[in-house]
Each structure stands twice: as structure tokens, then as C-alpha cells.
N, C-alpha and C. Protein backbone atom coordinates (compact mmCIF):
# COMPACT_ATOMS: atom_id res chain seq x y z
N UNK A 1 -129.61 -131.62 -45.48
CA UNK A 1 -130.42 -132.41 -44.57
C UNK A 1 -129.59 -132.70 -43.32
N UNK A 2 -130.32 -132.19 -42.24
CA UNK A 2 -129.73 -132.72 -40.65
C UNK A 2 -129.64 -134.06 -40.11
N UNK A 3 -128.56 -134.64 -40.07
CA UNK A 3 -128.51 -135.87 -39.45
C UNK A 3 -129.61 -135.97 -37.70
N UNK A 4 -130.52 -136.27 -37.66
CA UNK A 4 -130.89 -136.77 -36.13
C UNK A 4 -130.37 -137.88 -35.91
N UNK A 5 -129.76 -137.99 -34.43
CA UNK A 5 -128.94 -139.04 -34.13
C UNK A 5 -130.00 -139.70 -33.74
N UNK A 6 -131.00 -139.76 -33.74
CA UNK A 6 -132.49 -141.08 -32.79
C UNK A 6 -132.81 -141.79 -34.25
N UNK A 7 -132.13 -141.53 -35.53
CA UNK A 7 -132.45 -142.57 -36.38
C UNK A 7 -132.34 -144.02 -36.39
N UNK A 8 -131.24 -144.64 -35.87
CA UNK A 8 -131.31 -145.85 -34.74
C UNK A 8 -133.35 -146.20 -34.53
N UNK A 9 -133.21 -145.36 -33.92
CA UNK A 9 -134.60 -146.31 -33.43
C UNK A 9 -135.85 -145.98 -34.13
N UNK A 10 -135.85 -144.44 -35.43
CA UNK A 10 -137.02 -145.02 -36.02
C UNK A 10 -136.38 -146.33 -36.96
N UNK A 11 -134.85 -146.81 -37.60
CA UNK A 11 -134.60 -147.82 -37.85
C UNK A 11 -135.31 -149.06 -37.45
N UNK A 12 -135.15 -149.47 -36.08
CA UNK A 12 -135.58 -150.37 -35.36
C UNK A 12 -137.24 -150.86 -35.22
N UNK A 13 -137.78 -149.28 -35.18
CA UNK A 13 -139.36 -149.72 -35.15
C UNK A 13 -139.76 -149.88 -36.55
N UNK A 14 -139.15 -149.25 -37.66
CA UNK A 14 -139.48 -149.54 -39.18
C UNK A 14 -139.38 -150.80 -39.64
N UNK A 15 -138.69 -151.62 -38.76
CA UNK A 15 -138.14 -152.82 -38.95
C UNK A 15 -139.18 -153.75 -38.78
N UNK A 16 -139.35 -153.50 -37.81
CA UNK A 16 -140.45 -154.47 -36.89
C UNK A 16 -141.77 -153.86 -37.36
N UNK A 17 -142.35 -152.89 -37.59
CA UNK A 17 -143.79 -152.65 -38.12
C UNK A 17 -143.81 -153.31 -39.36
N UNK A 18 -142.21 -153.42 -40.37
CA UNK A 18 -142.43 -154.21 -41.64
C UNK A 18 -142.59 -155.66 -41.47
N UNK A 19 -142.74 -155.86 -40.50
CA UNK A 19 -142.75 -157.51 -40.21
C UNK A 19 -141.59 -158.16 -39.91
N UNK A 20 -140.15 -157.55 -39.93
CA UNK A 20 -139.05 -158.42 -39.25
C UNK A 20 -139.04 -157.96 -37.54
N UNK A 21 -139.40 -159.10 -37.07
CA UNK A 21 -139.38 -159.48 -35.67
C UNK A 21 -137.92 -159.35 -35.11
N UNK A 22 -137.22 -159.60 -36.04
CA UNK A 22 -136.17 -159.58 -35.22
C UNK A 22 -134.82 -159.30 -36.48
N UNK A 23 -133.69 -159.19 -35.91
CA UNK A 23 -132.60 -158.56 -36.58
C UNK A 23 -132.15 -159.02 -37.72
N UNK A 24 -131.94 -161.08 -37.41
CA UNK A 24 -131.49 -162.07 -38.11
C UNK A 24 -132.66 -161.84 -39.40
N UNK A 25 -133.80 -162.15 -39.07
CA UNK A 25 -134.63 -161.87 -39.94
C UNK A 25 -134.58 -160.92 -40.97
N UNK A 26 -133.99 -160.02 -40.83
CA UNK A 26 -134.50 -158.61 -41.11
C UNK A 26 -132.86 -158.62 -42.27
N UNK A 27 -131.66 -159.12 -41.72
CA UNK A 27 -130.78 -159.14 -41.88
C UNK A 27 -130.19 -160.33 -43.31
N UNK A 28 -131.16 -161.51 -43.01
CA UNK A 28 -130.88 -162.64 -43.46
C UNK A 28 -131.63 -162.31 -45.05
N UNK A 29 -132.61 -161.75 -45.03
CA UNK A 29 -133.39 -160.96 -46.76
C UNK A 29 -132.82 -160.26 -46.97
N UNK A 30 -131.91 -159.55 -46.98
CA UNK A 30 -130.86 -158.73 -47.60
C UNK A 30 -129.74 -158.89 -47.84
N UNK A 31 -129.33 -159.91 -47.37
CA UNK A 31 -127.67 -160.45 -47.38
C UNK A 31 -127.14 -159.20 -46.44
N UNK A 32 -127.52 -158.89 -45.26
CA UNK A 32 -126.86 -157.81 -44.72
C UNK A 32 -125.91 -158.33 -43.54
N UNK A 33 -124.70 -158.02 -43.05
CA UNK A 33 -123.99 -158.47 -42.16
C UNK A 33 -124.74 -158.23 -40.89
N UNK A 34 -124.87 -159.30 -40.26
CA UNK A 34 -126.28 -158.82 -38.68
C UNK A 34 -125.25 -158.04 -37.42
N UNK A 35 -123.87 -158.20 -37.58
CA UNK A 35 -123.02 -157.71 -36.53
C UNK A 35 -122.80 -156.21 -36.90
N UNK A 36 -122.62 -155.37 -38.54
CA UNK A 36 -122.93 -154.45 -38.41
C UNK A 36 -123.95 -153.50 -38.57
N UNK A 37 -125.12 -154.50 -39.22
CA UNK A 37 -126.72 -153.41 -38.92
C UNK A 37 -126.83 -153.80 -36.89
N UNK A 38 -126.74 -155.01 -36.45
CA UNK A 38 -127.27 -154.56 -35.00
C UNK A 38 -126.73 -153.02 -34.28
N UNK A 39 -125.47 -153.06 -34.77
CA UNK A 39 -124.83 -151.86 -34.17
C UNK A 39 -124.98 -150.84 -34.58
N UNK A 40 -125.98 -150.62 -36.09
CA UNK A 40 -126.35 -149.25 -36.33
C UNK A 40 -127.85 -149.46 -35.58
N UNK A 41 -128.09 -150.44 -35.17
CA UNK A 41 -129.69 -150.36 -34.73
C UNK A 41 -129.73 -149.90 -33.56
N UNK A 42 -128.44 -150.28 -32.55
CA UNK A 42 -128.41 -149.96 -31.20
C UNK A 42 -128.12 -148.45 -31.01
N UNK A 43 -127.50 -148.26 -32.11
CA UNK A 43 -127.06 -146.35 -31.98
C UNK A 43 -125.83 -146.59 -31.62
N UNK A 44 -124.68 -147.93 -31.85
CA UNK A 44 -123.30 -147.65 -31.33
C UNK A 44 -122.42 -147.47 -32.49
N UNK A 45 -123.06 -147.44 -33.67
CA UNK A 45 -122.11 -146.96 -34.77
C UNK A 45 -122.87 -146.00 -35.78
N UNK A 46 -122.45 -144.75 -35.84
CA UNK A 46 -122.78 -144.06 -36.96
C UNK A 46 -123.45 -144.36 -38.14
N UNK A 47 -124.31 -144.58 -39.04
CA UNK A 47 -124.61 -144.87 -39.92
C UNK A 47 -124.74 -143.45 -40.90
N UNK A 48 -123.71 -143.85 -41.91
CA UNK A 48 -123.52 -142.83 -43.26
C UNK A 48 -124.99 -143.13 -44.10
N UNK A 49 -125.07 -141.47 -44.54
CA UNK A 49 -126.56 -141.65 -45.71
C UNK A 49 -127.03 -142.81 -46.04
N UNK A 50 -125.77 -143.10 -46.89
CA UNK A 50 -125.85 -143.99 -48.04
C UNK A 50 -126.52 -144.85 -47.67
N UNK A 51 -125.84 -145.95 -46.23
CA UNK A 51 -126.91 -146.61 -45.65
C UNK A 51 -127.84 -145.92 -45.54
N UNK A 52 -127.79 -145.39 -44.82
CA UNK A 52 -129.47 -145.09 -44.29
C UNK A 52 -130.44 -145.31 -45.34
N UNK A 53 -129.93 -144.54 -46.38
CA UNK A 53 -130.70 -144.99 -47.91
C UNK A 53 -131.19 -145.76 -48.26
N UNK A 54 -130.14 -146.89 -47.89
CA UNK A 54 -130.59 -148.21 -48.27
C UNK A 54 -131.19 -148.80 -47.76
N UNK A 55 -131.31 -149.11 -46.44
CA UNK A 55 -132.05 -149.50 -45.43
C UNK A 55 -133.99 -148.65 -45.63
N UNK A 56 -133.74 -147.24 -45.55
CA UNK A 56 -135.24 -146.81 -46.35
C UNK A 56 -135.74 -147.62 -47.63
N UNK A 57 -134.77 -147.87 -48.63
CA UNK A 57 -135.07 -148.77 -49.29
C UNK A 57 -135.94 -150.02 -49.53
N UNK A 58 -134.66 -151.14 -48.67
CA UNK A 58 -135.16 -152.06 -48.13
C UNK A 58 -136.25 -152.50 -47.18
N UNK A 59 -137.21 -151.43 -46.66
CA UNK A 59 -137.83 -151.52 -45.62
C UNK A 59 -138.86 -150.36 -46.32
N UNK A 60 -138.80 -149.95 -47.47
CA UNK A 60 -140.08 -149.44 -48.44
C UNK A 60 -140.25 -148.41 -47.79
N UNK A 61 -139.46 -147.38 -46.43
CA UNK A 61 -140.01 -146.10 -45.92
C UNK A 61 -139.64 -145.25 -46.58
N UNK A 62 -139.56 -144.01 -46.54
CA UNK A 62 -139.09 -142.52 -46.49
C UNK A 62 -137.89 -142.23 -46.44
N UNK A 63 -136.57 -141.84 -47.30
CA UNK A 63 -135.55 -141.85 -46.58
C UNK A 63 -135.12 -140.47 -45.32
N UNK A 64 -135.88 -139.86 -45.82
CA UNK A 64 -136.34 -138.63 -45.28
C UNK A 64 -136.63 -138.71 -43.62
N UNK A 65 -137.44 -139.58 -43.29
CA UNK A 65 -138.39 -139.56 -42.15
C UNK A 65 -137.21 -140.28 -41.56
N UNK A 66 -136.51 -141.50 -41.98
CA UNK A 66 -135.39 -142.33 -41.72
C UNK A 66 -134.42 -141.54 -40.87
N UNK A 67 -133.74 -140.51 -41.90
CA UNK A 67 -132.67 -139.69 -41.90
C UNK A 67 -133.42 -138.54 -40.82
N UNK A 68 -134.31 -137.68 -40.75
CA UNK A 68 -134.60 -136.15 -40.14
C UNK A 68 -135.67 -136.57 -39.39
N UNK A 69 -136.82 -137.77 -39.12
CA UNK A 69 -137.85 -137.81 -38.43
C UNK A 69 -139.12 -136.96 -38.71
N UNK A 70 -138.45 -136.22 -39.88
CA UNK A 70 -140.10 -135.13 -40.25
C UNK A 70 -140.34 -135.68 -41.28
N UNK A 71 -141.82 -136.01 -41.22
CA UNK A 71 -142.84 -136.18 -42.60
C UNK A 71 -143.55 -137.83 -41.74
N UNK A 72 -144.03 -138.51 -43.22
CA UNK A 72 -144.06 -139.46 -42.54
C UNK A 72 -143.68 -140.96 -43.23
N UNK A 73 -143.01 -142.30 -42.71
CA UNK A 73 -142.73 -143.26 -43.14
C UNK A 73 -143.32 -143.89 -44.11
């Protein structure tokens, strides 16, 4: 599977169509550190599978669509 680097922002809109408005939110139901998901949200830090995984997870999408942008969320 091909990493697309624009996963960042289907991140971001998956976020917000699930109903977290915002980061803290989104951050604070998962016990997730908000200083390093903002920075995978902005696209300034790499995010490995694994996350990504998890985050599809947590947010009930595709990890697929997450990770490559083909199919659908």
C-alpha cells in the first residue's frame, strides 16, 4: 500500500464530519496527546501506519481510504 502524503487532511475532514469540531475534542476521547495528533493533522509530521490505523479506528473510517484515498470512508 502507497503512502499519499494528503492523508493529513482526509484525517482532518474525517474528524470533523465525525462530529469533533475541533482537535481538543477529538483528542480529549481518546486520551490522545493534542500537540502530536495537531501536527499529524497539519501534515508537519509523518504519521506511521500504525497510527494511521488507529486513528481509522477511532474515527470508525476505512483505513484504506485514510492511508491511499481510494475507495470510500
Amino acid at each position: 500500500m502507497e503512502y499519499d502524503k494528503s492523508a493529513h487532511v482526509r484525517l482532518r475532514i474525517a474528524r470533523y464530519v465525525m462530529g469533533y469540531t475541533s482537535i481538543k475534542s477529538f483528542t480529549s476521547q481518546f486520551g490522545l496527546r493534542y500537540h502530536t495528533y495537531s501536527k499529524h493533522e497539519l501534515g508537519d509530521n509523518v504519521i506511521s501506519y500504525e497510527t494511521l490505523f488507529r486513528y481509522a479506528e477511532y474515527l470508525n473510517i476505512s483505513p484504506c481510504w485514510l492511508v491511499t484515498g481510494e475507495g470510500h470512508p
